[in-house]
C-alpha atoms as a PDB file:
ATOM      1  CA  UNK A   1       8.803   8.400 -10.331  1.00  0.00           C
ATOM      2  CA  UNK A   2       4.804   7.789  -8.937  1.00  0.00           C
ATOM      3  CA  UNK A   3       4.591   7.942  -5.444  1.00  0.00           C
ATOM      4  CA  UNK A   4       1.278   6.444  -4.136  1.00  0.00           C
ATOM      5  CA  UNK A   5      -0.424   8.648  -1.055  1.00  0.00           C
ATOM      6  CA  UNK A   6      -3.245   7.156   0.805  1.00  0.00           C
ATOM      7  CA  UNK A   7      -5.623   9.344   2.292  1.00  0.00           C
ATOM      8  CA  UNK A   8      -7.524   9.107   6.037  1.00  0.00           C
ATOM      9  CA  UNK A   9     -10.717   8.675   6.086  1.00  0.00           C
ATOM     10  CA  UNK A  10     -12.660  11.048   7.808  1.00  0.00           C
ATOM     11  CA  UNK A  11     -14.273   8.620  10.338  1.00  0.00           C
ATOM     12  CA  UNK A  12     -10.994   8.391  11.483  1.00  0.00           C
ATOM     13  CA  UNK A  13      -9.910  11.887  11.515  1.00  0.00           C
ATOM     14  CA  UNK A  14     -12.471  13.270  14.511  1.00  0.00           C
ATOM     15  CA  UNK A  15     -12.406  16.730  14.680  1.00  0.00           C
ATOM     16  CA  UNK A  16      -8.732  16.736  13.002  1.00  0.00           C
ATOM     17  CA  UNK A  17      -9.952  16.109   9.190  1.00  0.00           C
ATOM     18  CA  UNK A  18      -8.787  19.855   8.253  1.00  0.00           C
ATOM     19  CA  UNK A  19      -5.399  19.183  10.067  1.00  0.00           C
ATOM     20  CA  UNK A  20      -4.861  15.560   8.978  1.00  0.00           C
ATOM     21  CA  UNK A  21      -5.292  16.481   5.137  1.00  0.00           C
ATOM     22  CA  UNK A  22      -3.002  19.291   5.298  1.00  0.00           C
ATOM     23  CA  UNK A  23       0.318  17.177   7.066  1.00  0.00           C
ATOM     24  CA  UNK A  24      -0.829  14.587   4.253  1.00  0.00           C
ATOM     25  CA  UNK A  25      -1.044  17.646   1.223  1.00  0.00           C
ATOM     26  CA  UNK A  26       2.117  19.139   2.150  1.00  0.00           C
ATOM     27  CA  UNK A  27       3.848  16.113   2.429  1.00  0.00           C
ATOM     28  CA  UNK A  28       2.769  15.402  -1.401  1.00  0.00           C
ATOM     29  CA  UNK A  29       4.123  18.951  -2.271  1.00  0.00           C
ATOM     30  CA  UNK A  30       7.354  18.143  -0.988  1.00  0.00           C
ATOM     31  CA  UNK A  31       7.583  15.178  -3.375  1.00  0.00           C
ATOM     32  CA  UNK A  32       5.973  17.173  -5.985  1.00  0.00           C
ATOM     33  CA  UNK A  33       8.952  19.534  -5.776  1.00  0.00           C
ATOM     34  CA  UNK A  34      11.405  16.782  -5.665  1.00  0.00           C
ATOM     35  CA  UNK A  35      10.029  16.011  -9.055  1.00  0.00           C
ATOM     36  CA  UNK A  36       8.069  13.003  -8.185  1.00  0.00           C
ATOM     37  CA  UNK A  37       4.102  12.792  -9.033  1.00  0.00           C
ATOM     38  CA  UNK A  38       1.751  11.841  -6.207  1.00  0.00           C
ATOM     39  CA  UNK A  39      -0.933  10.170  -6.644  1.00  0.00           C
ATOM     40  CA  UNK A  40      -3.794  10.083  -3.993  1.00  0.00           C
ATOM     41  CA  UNK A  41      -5.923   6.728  -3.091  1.00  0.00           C
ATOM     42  CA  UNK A  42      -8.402   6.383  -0.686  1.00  0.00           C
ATOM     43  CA  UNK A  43      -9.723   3.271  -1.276  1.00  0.00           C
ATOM     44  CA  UNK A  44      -9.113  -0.683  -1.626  1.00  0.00           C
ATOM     45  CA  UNK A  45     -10.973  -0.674  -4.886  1.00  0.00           C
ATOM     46  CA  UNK A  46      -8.673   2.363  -5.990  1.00  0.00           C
ATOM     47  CA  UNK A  47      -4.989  -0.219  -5.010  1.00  0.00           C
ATOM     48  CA  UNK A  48      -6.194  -2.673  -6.114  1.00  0.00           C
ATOM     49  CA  UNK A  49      -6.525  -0.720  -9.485  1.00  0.00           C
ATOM     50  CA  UNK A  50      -3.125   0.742  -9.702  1.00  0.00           C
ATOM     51  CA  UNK A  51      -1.538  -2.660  -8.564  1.00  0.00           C
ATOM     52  CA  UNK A  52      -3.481  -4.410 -11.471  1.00  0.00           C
ATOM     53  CA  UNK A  53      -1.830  -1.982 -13.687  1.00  0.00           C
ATOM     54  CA  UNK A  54       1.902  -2.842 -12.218  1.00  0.00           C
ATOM     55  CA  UNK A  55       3.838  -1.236 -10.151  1.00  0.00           C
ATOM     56  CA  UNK A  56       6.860  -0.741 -12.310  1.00  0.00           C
ATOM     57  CA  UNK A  57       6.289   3.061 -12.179  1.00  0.00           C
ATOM     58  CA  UNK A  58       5.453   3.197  -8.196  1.00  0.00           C
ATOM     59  CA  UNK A  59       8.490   4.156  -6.014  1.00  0.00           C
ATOM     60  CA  UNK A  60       6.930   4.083  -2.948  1.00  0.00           C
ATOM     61  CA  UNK A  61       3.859   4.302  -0.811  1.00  0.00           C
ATOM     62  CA  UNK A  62       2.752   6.534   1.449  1.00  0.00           C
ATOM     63  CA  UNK A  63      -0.235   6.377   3.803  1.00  0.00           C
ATOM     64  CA  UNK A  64      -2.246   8.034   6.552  1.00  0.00           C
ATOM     65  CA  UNK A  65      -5.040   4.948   6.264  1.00  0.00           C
ATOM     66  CA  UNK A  66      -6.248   3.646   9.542  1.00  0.00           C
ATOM     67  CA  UNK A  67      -8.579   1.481   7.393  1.00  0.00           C
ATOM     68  CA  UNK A  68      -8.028  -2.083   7.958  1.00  0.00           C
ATOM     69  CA  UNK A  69      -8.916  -3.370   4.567  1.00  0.00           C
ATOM     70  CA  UNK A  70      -6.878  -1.244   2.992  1.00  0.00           C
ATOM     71  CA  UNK A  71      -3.770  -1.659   5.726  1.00  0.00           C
ATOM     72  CA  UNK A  72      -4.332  -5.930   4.913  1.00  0.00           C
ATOM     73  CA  UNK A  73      -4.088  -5.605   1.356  1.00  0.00           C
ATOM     74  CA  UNK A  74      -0.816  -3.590   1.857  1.00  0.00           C
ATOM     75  CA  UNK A  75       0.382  -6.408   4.340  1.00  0.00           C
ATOM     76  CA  UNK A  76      -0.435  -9.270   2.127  1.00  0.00           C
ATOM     77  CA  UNK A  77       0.916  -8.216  -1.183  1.00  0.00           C
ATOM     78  CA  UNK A  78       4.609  -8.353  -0.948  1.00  0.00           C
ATOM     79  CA  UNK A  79       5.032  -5.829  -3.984  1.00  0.00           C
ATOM     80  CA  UNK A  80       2.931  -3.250  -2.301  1.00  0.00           C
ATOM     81  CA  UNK A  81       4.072  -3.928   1.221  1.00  0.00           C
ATOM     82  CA  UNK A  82       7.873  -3.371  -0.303  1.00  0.00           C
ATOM     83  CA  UNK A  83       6.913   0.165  -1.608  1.00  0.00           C
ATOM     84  CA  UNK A  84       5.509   1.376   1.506  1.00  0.00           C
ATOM     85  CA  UNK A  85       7.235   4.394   3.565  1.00  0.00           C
ATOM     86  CA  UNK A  86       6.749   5.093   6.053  1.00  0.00           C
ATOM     87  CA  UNK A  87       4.475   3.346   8.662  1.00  0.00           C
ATOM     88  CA  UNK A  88       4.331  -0.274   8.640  1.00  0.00           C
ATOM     89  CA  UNK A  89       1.074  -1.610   7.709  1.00  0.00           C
ATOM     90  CA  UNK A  90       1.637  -4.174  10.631  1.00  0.00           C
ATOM     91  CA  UNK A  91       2.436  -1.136  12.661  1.00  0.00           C
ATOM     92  CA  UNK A  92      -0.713   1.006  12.233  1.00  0.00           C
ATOM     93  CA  UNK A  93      -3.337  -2.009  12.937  1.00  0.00           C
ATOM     94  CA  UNK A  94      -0.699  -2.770  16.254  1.00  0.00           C
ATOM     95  CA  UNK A  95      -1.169   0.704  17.286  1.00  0.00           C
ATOM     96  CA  UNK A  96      -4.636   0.487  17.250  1.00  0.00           C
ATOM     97  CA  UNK A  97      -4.558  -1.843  20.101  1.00  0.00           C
ATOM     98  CA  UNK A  98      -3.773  -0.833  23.255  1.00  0.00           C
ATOM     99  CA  UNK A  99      -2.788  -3.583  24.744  1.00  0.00           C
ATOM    100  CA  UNK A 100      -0.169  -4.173  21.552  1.00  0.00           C
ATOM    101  CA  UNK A 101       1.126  -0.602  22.244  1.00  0.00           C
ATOM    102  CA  UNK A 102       1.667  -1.353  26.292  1.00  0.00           C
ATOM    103  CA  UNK A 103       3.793  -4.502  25.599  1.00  0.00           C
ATOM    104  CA  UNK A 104       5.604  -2.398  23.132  1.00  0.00           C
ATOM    105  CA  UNK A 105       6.373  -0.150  25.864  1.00  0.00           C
ATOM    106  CA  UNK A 106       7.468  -2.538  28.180  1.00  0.00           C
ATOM    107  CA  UNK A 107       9.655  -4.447  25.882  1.00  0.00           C
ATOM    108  CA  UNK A 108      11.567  -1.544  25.202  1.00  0.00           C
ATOM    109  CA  UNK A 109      11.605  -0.130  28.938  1.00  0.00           C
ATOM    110  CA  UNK A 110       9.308   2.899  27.735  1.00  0.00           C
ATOM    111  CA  UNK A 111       7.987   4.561  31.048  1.00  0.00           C
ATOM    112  CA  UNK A 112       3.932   4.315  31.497  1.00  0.00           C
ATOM    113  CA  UNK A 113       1.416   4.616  33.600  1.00  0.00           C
ATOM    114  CA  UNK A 114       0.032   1.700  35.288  1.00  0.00           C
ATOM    115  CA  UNK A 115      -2.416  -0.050  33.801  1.00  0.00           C
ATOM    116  CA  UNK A 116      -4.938  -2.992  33.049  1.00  0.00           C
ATOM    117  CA  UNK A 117      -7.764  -4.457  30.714  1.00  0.00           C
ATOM    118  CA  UNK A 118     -10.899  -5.003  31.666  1.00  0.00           C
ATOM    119  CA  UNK A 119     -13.326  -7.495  29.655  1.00  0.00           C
ATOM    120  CA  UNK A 120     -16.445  -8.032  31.315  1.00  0.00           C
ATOM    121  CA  UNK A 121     -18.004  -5.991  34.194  1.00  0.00           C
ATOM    122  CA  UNK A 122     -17.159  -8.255  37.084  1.00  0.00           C
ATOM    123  CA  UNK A 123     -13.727  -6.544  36.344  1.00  0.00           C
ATOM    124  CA  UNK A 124     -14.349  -3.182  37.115  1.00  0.00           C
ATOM    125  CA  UNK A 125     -14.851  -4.625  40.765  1.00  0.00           C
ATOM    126  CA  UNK A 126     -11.478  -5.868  41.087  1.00  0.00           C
ATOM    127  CA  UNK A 127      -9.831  -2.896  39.981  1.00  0.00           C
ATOM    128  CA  UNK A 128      -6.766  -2.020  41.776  1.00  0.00           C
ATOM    129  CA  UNK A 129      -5.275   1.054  39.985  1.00  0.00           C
ATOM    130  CA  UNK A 130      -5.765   4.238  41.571  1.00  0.00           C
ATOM    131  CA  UNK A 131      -8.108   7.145  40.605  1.00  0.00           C
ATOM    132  CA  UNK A 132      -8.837   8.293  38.779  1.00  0.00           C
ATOM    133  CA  UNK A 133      -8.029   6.627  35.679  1.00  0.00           C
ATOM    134  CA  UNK A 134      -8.489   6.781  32.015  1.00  0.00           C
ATOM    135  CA  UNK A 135     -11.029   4.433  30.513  1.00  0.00           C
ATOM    136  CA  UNK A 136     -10.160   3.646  26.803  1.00  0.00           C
ATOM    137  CA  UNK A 137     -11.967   1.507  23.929  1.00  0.00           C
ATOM    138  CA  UNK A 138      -8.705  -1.053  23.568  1.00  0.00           C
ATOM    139  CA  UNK A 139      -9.046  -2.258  20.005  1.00  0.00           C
ATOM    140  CA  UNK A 140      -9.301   0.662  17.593  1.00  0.00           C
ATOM    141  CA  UNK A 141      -8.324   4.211  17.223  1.00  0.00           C
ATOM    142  CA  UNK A 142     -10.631   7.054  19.233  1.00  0.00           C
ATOM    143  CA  UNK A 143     -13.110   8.369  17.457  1.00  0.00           C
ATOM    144  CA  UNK A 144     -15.898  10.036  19.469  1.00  0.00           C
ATOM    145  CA  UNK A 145     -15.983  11.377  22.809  1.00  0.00           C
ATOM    146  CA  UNK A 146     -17.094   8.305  24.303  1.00  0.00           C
ATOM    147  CA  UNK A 147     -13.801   6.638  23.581  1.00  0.00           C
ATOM    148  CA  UNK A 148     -11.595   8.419  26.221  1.00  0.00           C
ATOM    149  CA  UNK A 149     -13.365   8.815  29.563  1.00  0.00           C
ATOM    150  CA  UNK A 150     -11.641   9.579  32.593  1.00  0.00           C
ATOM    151  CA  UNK A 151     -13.418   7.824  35.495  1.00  0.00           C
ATOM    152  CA  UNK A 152     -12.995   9.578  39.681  1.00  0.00           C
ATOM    153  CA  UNK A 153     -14.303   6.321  41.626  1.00  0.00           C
ATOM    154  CA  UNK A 154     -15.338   3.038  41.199  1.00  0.00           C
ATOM    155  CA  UNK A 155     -18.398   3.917  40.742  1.00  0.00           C
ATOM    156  CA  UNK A 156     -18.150   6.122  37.747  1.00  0.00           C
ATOM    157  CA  UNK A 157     -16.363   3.596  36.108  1.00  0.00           C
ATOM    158  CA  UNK A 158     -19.403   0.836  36.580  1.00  0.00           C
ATOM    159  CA  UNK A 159     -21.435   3.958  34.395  1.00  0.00           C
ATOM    160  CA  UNK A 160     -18.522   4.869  32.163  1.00  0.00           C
ATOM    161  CA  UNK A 161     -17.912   0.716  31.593  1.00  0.00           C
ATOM    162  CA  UNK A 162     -21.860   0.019  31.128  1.00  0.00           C
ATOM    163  CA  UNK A 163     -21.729   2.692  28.338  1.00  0.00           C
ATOM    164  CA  UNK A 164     -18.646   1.218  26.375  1.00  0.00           C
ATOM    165  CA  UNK A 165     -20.584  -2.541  27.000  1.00  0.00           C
ATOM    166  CA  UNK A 166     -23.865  -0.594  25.550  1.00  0.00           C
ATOM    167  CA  UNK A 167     -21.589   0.448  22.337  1.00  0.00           C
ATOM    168  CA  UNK A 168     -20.814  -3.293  22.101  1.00  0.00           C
ATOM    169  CA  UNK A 169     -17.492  -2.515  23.331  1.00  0.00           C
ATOM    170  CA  UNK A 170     -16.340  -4.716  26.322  1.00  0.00           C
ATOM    171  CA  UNK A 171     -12.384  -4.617  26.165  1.00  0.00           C
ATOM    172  CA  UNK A 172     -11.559  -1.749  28.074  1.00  0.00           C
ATOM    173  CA  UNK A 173      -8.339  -0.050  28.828  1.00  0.00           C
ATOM    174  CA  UNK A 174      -7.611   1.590  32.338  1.00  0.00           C
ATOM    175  CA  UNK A 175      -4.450   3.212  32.998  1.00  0.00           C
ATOM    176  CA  UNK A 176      -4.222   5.850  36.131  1.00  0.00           C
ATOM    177  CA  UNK A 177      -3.973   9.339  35.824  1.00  0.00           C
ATOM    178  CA  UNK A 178      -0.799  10.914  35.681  1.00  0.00           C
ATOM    179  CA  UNK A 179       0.086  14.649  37.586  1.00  0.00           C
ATOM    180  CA  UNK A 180       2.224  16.830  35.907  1.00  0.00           C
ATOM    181  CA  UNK A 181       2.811  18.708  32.859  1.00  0.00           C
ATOM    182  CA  UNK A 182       1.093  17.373  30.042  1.00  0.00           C
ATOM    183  CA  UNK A 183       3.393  17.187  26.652  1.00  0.00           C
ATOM    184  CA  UNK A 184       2.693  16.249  23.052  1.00  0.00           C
ATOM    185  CA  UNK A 185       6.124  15.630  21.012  1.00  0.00           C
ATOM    186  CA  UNK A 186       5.855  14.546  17.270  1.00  0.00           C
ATOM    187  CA  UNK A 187       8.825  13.042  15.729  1.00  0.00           C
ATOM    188  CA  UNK A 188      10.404  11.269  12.416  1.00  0.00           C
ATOM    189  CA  UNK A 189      12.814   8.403  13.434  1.00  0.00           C
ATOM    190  CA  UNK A 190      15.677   8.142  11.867  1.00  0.00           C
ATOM    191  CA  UNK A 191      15.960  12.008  10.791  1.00  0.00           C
ATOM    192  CA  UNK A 192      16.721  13.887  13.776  1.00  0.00           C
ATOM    193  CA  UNK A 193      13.648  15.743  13.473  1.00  0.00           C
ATOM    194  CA  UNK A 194      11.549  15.918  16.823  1.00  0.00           C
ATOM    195  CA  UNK A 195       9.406  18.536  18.509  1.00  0.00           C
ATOM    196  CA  UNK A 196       7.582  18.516  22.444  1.00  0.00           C
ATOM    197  CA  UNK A 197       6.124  21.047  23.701  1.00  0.00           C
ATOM    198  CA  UNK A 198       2.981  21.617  26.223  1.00  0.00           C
ATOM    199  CA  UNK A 199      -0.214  20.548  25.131  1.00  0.00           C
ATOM    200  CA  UNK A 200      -2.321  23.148  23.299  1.00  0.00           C
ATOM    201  CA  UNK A 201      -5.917  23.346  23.755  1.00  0.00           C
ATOM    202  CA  UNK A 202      -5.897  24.416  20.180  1.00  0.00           C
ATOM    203  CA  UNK A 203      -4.903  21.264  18.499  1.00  0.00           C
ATOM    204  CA  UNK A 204      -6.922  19.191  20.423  1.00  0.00           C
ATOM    205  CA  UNK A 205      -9.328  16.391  19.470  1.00  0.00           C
ATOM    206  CA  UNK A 206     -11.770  15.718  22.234  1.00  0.00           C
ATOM    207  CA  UNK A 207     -10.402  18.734  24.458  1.00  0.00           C
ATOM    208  CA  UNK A 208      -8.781  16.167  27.458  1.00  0.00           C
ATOM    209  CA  UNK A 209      -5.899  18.080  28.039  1.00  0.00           C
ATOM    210  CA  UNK A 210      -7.409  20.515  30.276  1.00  0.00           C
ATOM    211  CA  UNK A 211      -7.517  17.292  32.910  1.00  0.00           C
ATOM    212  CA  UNK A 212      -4.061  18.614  33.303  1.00  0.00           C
ATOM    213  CA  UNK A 213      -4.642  21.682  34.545  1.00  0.00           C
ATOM    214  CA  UNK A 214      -1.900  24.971  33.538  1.00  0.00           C
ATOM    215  CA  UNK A 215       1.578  23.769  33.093  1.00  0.00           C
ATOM    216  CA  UNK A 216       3.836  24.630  36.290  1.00  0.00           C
ATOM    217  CA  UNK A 217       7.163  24.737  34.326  1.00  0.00           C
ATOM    218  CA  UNK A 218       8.391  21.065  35.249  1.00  0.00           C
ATOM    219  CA  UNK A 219      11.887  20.192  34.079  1.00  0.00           C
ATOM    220  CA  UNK A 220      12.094  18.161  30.785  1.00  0.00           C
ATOM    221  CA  UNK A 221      14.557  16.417  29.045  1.00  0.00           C
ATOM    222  CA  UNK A 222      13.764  16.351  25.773  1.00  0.00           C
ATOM    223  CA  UNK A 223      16.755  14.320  24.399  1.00  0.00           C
ATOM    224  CA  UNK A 224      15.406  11.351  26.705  1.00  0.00           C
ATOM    225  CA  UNK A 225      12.046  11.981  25.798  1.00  0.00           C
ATOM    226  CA  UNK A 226      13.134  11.848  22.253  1.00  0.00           C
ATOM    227  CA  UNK A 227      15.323   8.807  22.500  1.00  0.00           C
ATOM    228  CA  UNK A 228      12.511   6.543  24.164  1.00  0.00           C
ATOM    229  CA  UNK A 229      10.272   7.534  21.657  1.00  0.00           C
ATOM    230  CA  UNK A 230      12.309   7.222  18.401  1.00  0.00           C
ATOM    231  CA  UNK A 231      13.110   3.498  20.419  1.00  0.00           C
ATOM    232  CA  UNK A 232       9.069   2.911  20.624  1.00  0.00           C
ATOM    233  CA  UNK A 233       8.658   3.900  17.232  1.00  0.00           C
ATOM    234  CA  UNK A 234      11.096   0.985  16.376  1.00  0.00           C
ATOM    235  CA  UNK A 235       9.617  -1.357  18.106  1.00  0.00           C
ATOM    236  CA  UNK A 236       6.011  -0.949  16.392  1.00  0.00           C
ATOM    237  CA  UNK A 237       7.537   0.145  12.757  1.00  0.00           C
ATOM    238  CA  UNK A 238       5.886   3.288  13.261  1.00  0.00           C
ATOM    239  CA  UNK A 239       9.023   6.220  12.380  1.00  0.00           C
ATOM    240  CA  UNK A 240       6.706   9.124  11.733  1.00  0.00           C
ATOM    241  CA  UNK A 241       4.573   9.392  15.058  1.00  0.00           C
ATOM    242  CA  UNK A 242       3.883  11.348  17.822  1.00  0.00           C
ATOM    243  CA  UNK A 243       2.077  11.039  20.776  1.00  0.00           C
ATOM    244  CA  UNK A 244       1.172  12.586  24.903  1.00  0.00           C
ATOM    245  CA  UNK A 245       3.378  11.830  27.420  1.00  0.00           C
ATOM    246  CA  UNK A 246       3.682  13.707  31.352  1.00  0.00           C
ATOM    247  CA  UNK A 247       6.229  15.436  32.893  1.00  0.00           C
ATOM    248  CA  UNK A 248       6.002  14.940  36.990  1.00  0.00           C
ATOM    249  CA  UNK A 249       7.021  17.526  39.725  1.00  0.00           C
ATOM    250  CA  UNK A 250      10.650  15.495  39.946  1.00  0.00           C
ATOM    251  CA  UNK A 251      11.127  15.664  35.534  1.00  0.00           C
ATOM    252  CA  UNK A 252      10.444  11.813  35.501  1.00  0.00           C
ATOM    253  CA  UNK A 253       8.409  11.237  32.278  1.00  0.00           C
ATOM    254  CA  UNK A 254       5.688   9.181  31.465  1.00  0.00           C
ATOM    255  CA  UNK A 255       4.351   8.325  28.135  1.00  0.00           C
ATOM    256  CA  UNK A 256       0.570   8.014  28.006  1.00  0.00           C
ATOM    257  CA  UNK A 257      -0.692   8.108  24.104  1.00  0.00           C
ATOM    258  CA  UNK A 258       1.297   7.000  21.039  1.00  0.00           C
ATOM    259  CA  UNK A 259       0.023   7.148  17.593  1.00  0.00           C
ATOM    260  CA  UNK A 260       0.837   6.717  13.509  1.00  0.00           C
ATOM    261  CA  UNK A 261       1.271   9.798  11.632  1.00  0.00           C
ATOM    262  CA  UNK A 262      -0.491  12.569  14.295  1.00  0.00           C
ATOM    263  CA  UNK A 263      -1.391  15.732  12.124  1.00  0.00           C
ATOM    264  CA  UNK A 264       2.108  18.177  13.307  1.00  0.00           C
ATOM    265  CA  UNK A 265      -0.277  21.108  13.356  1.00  0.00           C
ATOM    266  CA  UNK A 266       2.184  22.572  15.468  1.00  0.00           C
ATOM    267  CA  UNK A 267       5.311  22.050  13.080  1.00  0.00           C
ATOM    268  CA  UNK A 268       3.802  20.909  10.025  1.00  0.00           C
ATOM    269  CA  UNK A 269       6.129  22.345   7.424  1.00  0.00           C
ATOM    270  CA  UNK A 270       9.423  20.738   9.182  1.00  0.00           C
ATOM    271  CA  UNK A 271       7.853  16.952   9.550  1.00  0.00           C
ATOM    272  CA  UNK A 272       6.481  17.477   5.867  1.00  0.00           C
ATOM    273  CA  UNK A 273      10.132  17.870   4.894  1.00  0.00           C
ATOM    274  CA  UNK A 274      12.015  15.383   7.059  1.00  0.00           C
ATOM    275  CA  UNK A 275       9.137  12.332   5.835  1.00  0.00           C
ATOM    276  CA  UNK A 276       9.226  13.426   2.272  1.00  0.00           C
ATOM    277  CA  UNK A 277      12.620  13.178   2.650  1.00  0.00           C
ATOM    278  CA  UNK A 278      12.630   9.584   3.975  1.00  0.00           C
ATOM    279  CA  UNK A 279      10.074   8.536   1.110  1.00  0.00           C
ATOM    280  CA  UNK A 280      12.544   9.638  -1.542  1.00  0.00           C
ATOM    281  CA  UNK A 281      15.300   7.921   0.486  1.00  0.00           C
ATOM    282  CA  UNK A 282      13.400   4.859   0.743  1.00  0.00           C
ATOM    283  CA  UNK A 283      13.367   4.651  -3.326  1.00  0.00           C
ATOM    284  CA  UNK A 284      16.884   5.008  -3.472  1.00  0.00           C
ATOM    285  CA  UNK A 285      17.768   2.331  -0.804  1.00  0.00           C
ATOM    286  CA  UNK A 286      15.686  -0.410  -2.382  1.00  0.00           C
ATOM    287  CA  UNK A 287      17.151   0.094  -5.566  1.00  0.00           C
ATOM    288  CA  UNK A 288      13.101   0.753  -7.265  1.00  0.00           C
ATOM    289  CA  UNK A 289      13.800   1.965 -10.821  1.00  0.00           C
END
């Protein structure tokens, strides 16, 4: 049976391309071994060319893509959209809004840090969170430095939100800056697979962790860590994920980051089995011949 994998683009792999397209290759030689034949697309043109061909063949669809024109021809083809394991279409372009991602978290009583959106500068007057805080573009994924800024008084965040509005970016997400142990878990929903550990300077992306400071040791409880997770993953159709979340002085936890498909540098070889794993599932649950 064809499985269809969809690459990342690299735009939207900064300094993570090497990691990305290894989680994505080792996934395919999981379903290679299974006996399945992957191919790899990285393009609309390229879909739209396999579709046009039928999908009789195609038991399911697989995809890293944070491109959106690829992601809405996924979501508006029903054939296509039926195939794909295992993040949502719907869910990747949701995660790629803040804003989406905090109501997400409040529907489903997911602890965060407090938090608001700015959209013009008059706002940044108003503002009151504490600092510092975290300045974020809120529609689309980070993919420069720029993007994540934290921000010690107000007026640091007049510069940091003039520079966004020079970038044409004027939705801006502030949430306050947690204290504590700074965590990154990765999980699978649905497969008992999950993994949290402190943050490692060595699989970072813009190198913010070190805002954190040295972990002190605070108590964590991984099994509620992993169950509001797996619940947040529900919620945005997003079952292989990961994400950054803090660990205060009394083991209260507080998720700050949540993403589709992170790289699992850290534990690639045992996601890469639990998703491939779910893919082939997903073909035998819908019946796909």
């Amino acid at each position: 049976m064809d499985i269809i994998g969809i690459r990342r683009s690299a735009i939207d792999s900064p300094n993570m391309g090497d990691a990305d397209t290894a989680i994505f290759e080792t996934v395919a030689h999981e379903l290679e071994q299974m006996g399945h034949s992957v191919v790899r697309l990285s393009s609309v043109a390229e879909i739209h060319a396999v579709a046009a061909q039928g999908l009789d063949r195609v038991g399911a669809i697989y995809t890293m893509t944070r491109d959106e024109d690829i992601l809405n021809a996924i979501a508006s083809d029903a054939a296509l959209d039926q195939r794909l394991y295992a993040n949502s279409a719907r869910g990747i372009m949701a995660s790629s809004s803040r804003t989406a991602v905090d109501e997400a978290m409040q529907l489903c009583g997911v602890p965060a840090a407090r938090s608001v959106v700015l959209v013009c500068a008059a706002d940044v007057e108003t503002l009151t969170l504490r600092f510092p805080l975290w300045m974020k573009r809120c529609q689309g994924h980070s993919q420069v430095h720029d993007d994540v800024v934290l921000a010690r008084d107000h007026d640091e965040a007049r510069r940091v939100y003039a520079r966004f509005a020079g970038r044409d970016i004027t939705q801006v997400h502030c949430s306050e800056h947690v204290v504590g142990d700074l965590i990154k878990f990765y999980g699978v929903a649905g497969t008992g697979f999950f993994d949290c550990d402190v943050a490692d300077a060595a699989h970072s992306k813009f190198g913010l962790e070190a805002v954190n400071g040295p972990a002190r040791g605070y108590p964590l409880d991984a099994a509620a860590l992993h169950a509001c997770a797996d619940r947040l993953a529900d919620r945005l159709g997003l079952p292989v994920y990961g994400g950054d979340c803090v660990v205060r002085a009394d083991g209260s936890v507080c998720i700050i980051d949540f993403n589709d498909w992170p790289s699992f540098s850290r534990c690639r070889t045992a996601a890469a089995t639990a998703i491939a794993q779910c893919i082939a599932d997903h073909i035998v649950n819908n019946n796909i011949k």
